[in-house]
C-alpha atoms as a PDB file:
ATOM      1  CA  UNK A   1      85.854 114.767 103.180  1.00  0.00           C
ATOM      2  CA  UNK A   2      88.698 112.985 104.685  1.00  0.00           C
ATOM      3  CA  UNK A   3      88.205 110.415 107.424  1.00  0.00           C
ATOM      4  CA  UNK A   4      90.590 108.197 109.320  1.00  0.00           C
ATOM      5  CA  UNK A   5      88.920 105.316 109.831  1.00  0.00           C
ATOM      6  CA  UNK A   6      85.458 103.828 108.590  1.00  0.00           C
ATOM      7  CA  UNK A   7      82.483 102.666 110.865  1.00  0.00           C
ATOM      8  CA  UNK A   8      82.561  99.659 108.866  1.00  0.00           C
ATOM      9  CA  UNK A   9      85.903  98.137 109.158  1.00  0.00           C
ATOM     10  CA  UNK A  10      85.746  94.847 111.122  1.00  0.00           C
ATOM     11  CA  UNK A  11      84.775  91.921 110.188  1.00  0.00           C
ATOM     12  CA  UNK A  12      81.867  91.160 112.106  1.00  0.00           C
ATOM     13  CA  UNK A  13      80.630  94.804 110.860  1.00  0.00           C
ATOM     14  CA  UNK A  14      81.050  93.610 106.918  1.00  0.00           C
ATOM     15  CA  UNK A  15      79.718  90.054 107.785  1.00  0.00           C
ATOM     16  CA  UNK A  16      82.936  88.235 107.317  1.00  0.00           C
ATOM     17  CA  UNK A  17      82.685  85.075 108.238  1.00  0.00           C
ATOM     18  CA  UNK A  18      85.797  83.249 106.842  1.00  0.00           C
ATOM     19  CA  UNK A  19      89.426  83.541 108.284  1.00  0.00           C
ATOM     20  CA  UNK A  20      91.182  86.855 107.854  1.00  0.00           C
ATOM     21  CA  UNK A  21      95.098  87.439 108.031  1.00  0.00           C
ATOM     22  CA  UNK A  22      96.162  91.060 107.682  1.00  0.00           C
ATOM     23  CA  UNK A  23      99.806  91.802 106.455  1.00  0.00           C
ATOM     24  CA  UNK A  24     101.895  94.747 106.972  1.00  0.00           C
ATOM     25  CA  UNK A  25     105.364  95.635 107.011  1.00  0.00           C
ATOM     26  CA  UNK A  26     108.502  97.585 105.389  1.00  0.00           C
ATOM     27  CA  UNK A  27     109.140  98.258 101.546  1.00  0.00           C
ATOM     28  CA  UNK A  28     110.684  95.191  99.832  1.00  0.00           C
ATOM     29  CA  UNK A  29     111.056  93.246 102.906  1.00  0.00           C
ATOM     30  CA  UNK A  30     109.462  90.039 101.054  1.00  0.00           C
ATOM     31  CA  UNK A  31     105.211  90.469 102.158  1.00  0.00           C
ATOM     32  CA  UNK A  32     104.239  89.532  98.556  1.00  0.00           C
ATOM     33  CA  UNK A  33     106.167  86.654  97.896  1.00  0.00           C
ATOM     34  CA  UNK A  34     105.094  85.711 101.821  1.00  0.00           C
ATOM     35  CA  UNK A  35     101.476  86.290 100.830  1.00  0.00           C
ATOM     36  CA  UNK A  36     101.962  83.898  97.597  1.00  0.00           C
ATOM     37  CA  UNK A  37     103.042  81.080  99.938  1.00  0.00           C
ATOM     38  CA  UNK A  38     100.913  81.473 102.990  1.00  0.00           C
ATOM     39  CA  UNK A  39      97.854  81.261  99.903  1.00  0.00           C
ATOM     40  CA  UNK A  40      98.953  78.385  98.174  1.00  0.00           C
ATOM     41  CA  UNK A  41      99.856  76.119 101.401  1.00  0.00           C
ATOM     42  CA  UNK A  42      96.525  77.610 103.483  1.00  0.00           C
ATOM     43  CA  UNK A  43      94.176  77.730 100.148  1.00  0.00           C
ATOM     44  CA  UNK A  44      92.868  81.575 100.693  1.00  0.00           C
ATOM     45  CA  UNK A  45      92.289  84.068  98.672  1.00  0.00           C
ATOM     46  CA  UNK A  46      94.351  87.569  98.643  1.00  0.00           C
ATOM     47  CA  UNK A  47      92.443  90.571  98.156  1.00  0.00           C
ATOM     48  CA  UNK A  48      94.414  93.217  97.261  1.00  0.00           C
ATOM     49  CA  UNK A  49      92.454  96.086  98.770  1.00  0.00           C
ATOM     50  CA  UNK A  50      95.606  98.046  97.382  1.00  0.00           C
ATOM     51  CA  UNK A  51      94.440  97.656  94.370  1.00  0.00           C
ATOM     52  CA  UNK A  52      90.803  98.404  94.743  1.00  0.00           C
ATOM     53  CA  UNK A  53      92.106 101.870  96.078  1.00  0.00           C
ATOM     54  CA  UNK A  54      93.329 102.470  92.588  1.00  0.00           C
ATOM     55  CA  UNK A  55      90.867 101.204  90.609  1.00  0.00           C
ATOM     56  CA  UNK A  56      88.284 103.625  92.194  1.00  0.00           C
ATOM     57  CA  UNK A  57      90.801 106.377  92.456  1.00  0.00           C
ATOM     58  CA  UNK A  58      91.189 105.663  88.462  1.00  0.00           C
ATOM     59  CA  UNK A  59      87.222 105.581  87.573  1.00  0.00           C
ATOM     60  CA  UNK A  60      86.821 108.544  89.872  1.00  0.00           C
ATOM     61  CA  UNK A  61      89.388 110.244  88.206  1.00  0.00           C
ATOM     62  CA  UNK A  62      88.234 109.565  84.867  1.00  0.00           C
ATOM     63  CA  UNK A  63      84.992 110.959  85.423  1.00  0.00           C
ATOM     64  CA  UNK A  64      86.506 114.048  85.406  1.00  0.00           C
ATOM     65  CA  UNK A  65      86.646 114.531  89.211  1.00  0.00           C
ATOM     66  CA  UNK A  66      89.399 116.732  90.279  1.00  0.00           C
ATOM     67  CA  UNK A  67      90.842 117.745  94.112  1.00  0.00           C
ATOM     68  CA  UNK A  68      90.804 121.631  94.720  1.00  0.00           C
ATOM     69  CA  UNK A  69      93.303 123.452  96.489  1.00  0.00           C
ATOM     70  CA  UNK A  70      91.091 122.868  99.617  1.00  0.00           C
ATOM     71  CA  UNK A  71      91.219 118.958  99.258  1.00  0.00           C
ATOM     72  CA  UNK A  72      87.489 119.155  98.161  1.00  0.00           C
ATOM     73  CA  UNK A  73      86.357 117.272  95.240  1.00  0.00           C
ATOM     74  CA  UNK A  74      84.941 119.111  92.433  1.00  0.00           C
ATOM     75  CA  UNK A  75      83.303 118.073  89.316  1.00  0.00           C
ATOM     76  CA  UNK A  76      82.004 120.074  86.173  1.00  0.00           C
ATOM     77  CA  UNK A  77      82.701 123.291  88.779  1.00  0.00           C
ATOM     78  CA  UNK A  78      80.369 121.783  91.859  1.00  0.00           C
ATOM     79  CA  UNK A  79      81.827 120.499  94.835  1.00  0.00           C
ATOM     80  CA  UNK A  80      81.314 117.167  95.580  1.00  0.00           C
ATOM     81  CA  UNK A  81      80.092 115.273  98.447  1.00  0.00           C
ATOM     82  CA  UNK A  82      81.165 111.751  99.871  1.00  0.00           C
ATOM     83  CA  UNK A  83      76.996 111.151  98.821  1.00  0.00           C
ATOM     84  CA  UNK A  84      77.721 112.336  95.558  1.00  0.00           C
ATOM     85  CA  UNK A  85      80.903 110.452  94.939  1.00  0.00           C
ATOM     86  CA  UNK A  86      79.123 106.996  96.191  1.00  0.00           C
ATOM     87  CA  UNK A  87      76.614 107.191  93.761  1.00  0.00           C
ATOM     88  CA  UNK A  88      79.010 107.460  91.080  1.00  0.00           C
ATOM     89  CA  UNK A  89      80.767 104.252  92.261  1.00  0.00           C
ATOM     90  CA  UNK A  90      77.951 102.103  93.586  1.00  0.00           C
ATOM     91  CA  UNK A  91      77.576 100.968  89.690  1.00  0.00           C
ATOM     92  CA  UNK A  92      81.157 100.707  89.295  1.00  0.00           C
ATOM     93  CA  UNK A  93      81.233  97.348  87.021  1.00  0.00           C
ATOM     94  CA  UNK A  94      84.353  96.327  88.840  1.00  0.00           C
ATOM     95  CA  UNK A  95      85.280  92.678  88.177  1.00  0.00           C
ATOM     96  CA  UNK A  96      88.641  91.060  90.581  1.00  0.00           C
ATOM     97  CA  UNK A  97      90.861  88.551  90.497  1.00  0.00           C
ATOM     98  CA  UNK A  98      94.203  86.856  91.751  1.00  0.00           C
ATOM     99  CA  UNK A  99      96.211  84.230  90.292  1.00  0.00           C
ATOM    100  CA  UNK A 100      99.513  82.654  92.416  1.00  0.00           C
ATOM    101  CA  UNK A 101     102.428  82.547  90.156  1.00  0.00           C
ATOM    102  CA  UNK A 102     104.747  79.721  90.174  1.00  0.00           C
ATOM    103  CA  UNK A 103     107.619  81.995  91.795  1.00  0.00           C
ATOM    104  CA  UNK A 104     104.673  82.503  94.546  1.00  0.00           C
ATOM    105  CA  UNK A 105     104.148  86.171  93.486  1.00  0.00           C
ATOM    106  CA  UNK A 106     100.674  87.225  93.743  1.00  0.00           C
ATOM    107  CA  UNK A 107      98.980  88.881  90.131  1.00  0.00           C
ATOM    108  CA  UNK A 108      96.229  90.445  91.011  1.00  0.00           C
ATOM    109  CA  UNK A 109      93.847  91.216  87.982  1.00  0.00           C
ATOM    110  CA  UNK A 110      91.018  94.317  87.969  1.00  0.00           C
ATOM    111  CA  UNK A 111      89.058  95.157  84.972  1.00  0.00           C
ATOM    112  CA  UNK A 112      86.244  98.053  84.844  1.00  0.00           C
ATOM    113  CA  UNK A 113      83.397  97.224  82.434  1.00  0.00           C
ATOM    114  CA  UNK A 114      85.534  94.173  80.881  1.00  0.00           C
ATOM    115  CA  UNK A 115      88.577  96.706  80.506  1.00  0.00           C
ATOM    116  CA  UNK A 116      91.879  95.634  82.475  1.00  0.00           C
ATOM    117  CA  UNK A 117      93.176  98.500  84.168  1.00  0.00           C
ATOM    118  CA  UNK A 118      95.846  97.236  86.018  1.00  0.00           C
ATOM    119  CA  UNK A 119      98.814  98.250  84.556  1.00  0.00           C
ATOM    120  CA  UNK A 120      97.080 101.658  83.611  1.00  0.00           C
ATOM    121  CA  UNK A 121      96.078 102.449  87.446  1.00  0.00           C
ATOM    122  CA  UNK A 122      99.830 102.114  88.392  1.00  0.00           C
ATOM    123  CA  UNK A 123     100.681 105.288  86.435  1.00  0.00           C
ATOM    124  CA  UNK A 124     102.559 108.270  87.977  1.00  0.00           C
ATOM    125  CA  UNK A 125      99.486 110.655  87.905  1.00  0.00           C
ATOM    126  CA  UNK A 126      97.095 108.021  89.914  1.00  0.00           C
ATOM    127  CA  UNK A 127      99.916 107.441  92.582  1.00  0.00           C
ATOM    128  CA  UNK A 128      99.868 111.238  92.947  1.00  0.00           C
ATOM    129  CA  UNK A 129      96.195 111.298  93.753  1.00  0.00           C
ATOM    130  CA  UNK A 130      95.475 108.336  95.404  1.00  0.00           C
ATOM    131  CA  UNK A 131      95.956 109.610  98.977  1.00  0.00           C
ATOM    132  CA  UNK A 132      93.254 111.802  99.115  1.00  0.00           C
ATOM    133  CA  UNK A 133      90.538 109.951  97.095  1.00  0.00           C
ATOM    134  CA  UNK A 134      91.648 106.758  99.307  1.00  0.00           C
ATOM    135  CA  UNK A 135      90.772 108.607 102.323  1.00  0.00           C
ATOM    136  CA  UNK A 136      87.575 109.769 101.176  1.00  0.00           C
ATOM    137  CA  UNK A 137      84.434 108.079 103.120  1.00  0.00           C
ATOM    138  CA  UNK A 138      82.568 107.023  99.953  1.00  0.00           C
ATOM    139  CA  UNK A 139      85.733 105.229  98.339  1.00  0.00           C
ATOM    140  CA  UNK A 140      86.724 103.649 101.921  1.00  0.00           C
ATOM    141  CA  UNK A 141      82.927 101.974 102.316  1.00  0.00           C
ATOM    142  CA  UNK A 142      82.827 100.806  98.709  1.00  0.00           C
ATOM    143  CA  UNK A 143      86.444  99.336  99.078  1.00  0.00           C
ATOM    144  CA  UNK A 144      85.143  97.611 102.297  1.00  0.00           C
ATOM    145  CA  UNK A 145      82.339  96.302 101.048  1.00  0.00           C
ATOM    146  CA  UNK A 146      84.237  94.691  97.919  1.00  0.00           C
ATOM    147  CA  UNK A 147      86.617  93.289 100.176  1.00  0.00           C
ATOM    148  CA  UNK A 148      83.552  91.637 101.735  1.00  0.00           C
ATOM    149  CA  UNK A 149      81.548  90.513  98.483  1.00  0.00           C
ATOM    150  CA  UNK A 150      84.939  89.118  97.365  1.00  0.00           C
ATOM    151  CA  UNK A 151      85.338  87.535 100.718  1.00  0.00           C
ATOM    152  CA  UNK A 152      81.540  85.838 100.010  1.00  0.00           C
ATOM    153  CA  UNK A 153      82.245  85.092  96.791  1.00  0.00           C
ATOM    154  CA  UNK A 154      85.023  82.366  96.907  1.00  0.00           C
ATOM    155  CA  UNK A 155      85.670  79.237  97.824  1.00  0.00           C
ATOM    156  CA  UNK A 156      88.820  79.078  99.302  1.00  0.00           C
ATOM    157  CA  UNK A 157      89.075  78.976 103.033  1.00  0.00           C
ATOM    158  CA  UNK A 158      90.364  82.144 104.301  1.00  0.00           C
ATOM    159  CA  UNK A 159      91.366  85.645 103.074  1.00  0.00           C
ATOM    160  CA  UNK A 160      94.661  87.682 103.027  1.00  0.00           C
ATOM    161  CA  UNK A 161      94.720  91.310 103.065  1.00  0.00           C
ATOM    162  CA  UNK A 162      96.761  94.219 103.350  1.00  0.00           C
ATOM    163  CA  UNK A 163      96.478  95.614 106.862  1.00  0.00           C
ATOM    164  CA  UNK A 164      96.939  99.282 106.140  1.00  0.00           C
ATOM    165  CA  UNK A 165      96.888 101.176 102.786  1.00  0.00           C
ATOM    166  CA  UNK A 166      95.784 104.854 101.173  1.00  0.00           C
ATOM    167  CA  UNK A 167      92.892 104.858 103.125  1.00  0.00           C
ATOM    168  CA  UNK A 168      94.053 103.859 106.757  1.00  0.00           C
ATOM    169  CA  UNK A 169      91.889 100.762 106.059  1.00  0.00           C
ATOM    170  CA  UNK A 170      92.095  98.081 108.896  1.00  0.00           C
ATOM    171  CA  UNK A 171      90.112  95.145 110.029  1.00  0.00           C
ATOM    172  CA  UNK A 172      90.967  96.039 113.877  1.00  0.00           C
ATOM    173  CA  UNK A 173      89.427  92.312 114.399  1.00  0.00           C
ATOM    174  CA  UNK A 174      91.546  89.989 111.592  1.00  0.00           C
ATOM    175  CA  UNK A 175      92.075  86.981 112.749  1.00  0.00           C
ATOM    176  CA  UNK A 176      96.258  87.458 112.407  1.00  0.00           C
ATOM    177  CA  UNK A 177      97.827  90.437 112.315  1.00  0.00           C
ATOM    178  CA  UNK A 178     101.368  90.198 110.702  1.00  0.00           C
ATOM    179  CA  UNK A 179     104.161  92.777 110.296  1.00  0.00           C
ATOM    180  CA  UNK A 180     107.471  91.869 108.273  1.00  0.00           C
ATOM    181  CA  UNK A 181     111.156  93.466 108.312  1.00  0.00           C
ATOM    182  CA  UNK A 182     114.014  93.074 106.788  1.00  0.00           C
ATOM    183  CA  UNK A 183     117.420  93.898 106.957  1.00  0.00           C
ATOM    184  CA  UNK A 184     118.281  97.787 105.068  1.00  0.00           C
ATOM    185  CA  UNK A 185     120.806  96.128 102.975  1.00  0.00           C
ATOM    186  CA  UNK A 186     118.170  93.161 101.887  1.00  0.00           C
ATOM    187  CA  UNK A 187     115.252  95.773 101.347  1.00  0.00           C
ATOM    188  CA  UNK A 188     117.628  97.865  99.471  1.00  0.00           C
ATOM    189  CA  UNK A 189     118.440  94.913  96.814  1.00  0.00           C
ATOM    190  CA  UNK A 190     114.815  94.073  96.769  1.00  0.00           C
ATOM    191  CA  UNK A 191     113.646  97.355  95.912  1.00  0.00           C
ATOM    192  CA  UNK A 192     116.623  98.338  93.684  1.00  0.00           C
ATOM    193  CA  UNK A 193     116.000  95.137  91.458  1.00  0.00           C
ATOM    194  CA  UNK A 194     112.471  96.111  90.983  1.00  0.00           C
ATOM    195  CA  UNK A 195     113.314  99.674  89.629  1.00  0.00           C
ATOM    196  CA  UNK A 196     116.249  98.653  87.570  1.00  0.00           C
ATOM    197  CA  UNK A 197     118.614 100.962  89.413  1.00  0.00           C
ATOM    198  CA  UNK A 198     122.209 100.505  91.301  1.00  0.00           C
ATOM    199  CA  UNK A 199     123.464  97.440  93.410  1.00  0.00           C
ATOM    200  CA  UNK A 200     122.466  97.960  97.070  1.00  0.00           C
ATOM    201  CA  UNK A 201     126.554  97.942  97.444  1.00  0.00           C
ATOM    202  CA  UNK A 202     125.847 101.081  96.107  1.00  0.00           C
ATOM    203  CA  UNK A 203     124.064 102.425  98.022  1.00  0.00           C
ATOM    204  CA  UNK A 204     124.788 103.421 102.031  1.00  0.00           C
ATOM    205  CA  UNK A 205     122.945 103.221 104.459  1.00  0.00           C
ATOM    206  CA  UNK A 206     123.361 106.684 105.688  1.00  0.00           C
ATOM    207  CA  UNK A 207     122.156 107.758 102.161  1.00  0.00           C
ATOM    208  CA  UNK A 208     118.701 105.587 103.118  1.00  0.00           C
ATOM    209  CA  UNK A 209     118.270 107.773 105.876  1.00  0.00           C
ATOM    210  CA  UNK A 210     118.403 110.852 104.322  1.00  0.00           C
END
């Protein structure tokens, strides 16, 4: 059931007709907060594909699917097909949304049937999962095709996405393609001040690359 790449991942393929920036890069080495400001000064919208990952990987999950040994999906016993696994999701009642904060940090908002699930789809057991459901055909399309209906949907003049996430997902024909660095010691104070853990003066370099 795993795939690399969907049939289905250009633009011109998902009918795409606005402007599309794709944005890559290292941990912590400032994409969000670059994504906050390149929406607010160009009016576009930020999808989050990231996110839609999750939230199917959650509802998927929660329906009591489960990944064998194998990396097939099984369910009440049965193994699963990418068939069967779209037809649980094509109802999905998936609702998505993005607000800019005022320190230009993206919040992106997804609720399932009116629930908000995105603090709950950030838990340790869904990050432990989410590679192989986000490779799975069936969760790649329907990610796709919400990136597109979102895409339809708004008014703003453009979209931002990630360029690559748990599903190798990648509009090969974006408009811009970006990819940002920073320096180790910069990405290590970044990353440290999200987790609540030592100074990066802490922390060598040599122990980064371990």
């Amino acid at each position: 059931l795993q795939v690399k790449q969907s049939d289905m991942c250009t633009k011109e393929a998902l009918g795409i007709t606005k402007p599309v920036v794709a944005i890559g890069g290292a941990v912590a080495s400032g994409k969000t907060n670059i994504i906050g400001k390149m929406c607010k000064d160009l009016n576009y919208e930020f999808i989050d594909n990231w996110s839609l990952f999750r939230a199917v990987t959650y509802y998927l999950h929660t329906a009591w699917y489960i990944i064998g040994d194998d990396g097939v999906f099984i369910k009440d016993g049965h193994l699963c097909s990418s068939e069967d696994m779209a037809a649980v999701i094509a109802d999905m009642p998936l609702e998505y949304s993005c607000e800019i904060d005022d320190t230009w940090k993206p919040k992106p908002k997804v609720c399932i049937g009116g629930k908000d699930i995105s603090t709950v789809m950030r838990s340790e057991e869904i990050n432990k999962i989410i590679p192989a459901y986000g490779g799975n055909q069936a969760v790649m399309d329907f990610v796709l095709h919400t990136v597109a209906k979102i895409s339809h949907a708004t008014e703003k003049d453009g979209i931002i996405v990630w360029s690559r996430d748990y599903g190798t997902f990648n509009l090969s024909d974006a408009d811009y393609n970006f990819y940002f660095d920073a320096p180790i010691k910069e990405r290590l104070k970044r990353n440290n001040g999200r987790k609540g853990e030592a100074a990066a003066d802490d922390i060598t370099v040599d122990k980064v690359k371990e």
